[in-house]
Protein backbone atom coordinates (compact mmCIF):
# COMPACT_ATOMS: atom_id res chain seq x y z
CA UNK A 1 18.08 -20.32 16.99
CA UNK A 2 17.80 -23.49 15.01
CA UNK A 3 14.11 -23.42 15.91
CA UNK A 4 14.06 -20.02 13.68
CA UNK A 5 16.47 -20.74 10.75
CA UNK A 6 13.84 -23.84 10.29
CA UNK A 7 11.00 -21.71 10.76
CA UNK A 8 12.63 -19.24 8.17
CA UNK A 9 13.09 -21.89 5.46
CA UNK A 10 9.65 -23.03 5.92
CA UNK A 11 8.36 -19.56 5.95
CA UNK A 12 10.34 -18.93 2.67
CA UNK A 13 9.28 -22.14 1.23
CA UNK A 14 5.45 -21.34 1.94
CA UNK A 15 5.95 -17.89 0.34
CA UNK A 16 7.90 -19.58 -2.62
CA UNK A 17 4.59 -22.34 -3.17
CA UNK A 18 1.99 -19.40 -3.00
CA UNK A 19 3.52 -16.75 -5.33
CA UNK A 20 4.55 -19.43 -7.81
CA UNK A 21 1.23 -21.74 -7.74
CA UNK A 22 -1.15 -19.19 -8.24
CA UNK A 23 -2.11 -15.37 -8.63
CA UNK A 24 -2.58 -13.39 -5.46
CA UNK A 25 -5.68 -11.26 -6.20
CA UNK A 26 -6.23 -8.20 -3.28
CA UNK A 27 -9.08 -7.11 -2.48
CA UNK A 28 -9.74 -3.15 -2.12
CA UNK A 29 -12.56 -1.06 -0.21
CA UNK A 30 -12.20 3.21 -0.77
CA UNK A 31 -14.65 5.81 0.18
CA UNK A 32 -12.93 9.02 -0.62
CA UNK A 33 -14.13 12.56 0.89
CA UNK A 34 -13.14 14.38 -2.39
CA UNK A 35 -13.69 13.66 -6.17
CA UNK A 36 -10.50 11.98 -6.98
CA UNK A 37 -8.83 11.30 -10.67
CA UNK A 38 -5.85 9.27 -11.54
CA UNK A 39 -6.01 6.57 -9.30
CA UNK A 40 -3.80 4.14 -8.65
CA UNK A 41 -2.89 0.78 -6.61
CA UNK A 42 0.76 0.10 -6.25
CA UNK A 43 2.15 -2.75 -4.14
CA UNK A 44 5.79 -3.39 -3.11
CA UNK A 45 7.38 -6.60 -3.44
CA UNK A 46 10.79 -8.43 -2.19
CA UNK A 47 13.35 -8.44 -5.09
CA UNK A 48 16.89 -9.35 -4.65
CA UNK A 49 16.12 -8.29 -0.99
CA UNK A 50 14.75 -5.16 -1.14
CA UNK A 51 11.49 -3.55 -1.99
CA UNK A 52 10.70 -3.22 -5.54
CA UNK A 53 7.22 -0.87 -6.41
CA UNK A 54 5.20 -1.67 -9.10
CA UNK A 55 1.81 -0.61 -10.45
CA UNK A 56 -1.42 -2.84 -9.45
CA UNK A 57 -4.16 -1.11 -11.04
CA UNK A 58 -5.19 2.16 -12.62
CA UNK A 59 -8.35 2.72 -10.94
CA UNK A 60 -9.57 5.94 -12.30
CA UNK A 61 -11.40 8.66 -11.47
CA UNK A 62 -13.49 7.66 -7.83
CA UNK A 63 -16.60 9.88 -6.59
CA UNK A 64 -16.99 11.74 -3.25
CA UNK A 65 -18.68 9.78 -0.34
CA UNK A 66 -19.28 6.54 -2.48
CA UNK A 67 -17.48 3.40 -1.82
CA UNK A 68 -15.98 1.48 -4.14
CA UNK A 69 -15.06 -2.20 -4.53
CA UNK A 70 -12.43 -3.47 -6.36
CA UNK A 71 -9.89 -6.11 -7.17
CA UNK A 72 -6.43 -6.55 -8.07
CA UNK A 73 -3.52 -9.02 -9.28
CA UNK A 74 -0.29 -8.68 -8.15
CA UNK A 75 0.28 -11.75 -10.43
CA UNK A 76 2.44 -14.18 -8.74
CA UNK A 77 4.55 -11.50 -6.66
CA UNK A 78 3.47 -11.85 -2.99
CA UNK A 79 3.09 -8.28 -1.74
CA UNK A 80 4.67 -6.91 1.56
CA UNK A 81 2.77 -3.13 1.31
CA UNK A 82 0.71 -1.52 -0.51
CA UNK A 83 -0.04 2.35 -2.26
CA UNK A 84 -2.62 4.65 -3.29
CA UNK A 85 -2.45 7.41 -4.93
CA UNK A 86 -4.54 10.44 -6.84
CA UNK A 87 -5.25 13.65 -7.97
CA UNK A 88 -7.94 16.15 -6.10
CA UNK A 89 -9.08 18.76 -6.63
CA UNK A 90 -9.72 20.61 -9.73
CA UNK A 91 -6.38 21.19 -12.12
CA UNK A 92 -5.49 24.73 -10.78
CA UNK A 93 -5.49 23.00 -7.46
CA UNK A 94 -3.06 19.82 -8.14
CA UNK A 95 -3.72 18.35 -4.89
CA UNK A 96 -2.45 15.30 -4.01
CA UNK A 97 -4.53 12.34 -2.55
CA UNK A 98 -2.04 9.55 -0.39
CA UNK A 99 -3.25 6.36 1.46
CA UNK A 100 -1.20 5.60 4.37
CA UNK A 101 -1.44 3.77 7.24
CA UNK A 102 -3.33 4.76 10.75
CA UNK A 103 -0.25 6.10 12.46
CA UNK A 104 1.55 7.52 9.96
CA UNK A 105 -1.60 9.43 8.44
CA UNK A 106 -3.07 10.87 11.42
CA UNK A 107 0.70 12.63 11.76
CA UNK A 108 0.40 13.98 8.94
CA UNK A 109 -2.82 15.69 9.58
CA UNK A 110 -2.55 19.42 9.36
CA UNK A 111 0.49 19.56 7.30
CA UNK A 112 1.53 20.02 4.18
CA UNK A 113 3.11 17.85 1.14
CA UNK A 114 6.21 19.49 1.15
CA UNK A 115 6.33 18.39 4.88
CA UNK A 116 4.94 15.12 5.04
CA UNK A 117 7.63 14.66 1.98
CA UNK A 118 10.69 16.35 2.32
CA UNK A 119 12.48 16.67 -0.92
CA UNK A 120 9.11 15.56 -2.89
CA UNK A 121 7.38 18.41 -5.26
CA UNK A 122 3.35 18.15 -5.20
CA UNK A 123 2.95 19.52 -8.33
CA UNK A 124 5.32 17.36 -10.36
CA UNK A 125 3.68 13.97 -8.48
CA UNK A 126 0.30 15.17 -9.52
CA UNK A 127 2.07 15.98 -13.33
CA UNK A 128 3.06 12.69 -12.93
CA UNK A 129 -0.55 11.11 -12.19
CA UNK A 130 -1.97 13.23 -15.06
CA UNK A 131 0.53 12.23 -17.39
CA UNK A 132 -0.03 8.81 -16.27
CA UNK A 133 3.97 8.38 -15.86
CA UNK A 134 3.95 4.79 -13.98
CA UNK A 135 7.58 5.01 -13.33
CA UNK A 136 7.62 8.40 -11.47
CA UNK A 137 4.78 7.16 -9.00
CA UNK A 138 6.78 3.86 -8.17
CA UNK A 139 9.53 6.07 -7.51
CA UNK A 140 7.77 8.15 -5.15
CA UNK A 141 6.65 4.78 -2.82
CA UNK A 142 10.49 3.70 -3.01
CA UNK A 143 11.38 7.13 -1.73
CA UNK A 144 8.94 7.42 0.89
CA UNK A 145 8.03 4.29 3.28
CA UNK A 146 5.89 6.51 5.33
CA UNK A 147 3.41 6.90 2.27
CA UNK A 148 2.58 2.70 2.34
CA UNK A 149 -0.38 0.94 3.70
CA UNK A 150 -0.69 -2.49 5.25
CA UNK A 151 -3.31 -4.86 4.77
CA UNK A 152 -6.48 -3.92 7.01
CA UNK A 153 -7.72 -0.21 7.29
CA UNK A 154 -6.24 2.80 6.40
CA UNK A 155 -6.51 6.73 5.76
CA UNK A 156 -6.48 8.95 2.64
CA UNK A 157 -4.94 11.96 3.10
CA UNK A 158 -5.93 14.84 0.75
CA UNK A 159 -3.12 17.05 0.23
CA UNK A 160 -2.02 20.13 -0.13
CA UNK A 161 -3.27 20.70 3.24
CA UNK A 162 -2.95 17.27 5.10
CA UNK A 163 -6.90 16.52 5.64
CA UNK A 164 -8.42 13.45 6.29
CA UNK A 165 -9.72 12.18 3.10
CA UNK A 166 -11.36 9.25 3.83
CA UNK A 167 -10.74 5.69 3.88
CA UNK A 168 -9.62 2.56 1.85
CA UNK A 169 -9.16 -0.57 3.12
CA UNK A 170 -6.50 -3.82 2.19
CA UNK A 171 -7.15 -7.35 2.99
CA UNK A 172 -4.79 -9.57 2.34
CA UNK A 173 -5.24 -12.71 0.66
CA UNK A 174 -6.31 -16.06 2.49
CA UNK A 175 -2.53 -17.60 1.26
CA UNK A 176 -0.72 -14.50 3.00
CA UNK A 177 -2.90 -15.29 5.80
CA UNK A 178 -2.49 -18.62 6.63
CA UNK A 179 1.95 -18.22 5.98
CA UNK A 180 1.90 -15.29 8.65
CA UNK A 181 -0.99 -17.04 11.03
CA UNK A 182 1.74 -20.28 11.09
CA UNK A 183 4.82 -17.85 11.83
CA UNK A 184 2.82 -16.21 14.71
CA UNK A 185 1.36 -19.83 15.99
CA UNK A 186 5.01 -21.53 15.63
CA UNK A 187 6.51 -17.90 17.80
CA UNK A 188 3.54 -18.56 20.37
CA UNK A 189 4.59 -22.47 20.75
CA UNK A 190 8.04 -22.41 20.69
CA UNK A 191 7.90 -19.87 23.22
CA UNK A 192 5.37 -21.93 25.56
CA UNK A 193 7.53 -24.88 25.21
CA UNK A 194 10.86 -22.89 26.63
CA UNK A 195 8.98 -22.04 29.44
């Protein structure tokens, strides 16, 4: 127990030396099945212990079947998920593109916003995207955990109907590497030298 509380503080003291000592840039890989428009990057971060969205990046408008590269800062915040969002479709569609992760996008598959979202409205998220309303799209993140991405691969899901829209990949900074590699190596060796 001691072993852990240590761990902890050291863990929170790592995190503390990387998100004030520098910027945490992420990088981003997305190859989108649709035309989309709107795009955005959100990330979550811990404030006063809970999650907190905020925009990353606007992206823009992003072709069909062309992948795109891209950066951005979180500034010194040290992310703990991430979001995606845009419009498809043409505007008397107002479809909905979501990144999510593996598990939680292939169950949506096949269904629709209202579904995947209970309580959510399709048409005022994409009025939202279009209007560029920042505070609206956080919003929707902090409502929804199912609708955030981790670092590594994930899945676009084009919405209204819940298809697979593509991909976009996360990976994390080498900083947010190295904190959770040590927390996984100390786990490993603690639990070696118990047994």
């Amino acid at each position: 127990m001691l072993y852990l509380k240590k761990m902890g503080v050291g863990l929170g003291i790592a995190i503390g030396l990387a998100s004030s000592s520098q910027a945490i840039v992420v990088p981003v890989t997305i190859t989108p099945t649709v035309d989309l428009t709107n795009a955005y990057i959100l990330y979550a971060f811990t404030f006063h212990g809970s999650n907190a969205w905020q925009v990353g990046l606007q992206v823009g408008n992003l072709s069909a079947n062309q992948t795109t590269n891209f950066n951005f800062d979180t500034g010194s915040d040290v992310p703990t998920q991430f979001g995606f969002i845009a419009g498809n479709g043409d505007n008397n569609n107002n479809g909905v593109t979501v990144g999510m992760d593996m598990v939680n996008g292939a169950a949506a598959l096949g269904n629709a916003f209202s579904i995947v979202f209970p309580g959510a409205d399709e048409d005022a998220v994409r009025g939202s995207l279009d209007s560029d309303n920042t505070d609206a799209l956080s919003s929707f993140f902090s409502d929804f955990d199912n609708s955030a991405m981790q670092p590594g691969n994930n899945m676009l899901v084009d919405f209204s109907d819940g298809t697979n829209g593509g991909t976009i990949g996360i990976v994390p900074e080498p900083c947010t590497l190295v904190v959770f590699g040590g927390l996984v190596a100390g786990v490993v060796r603690r639990r070696r030298k118990s047994a």
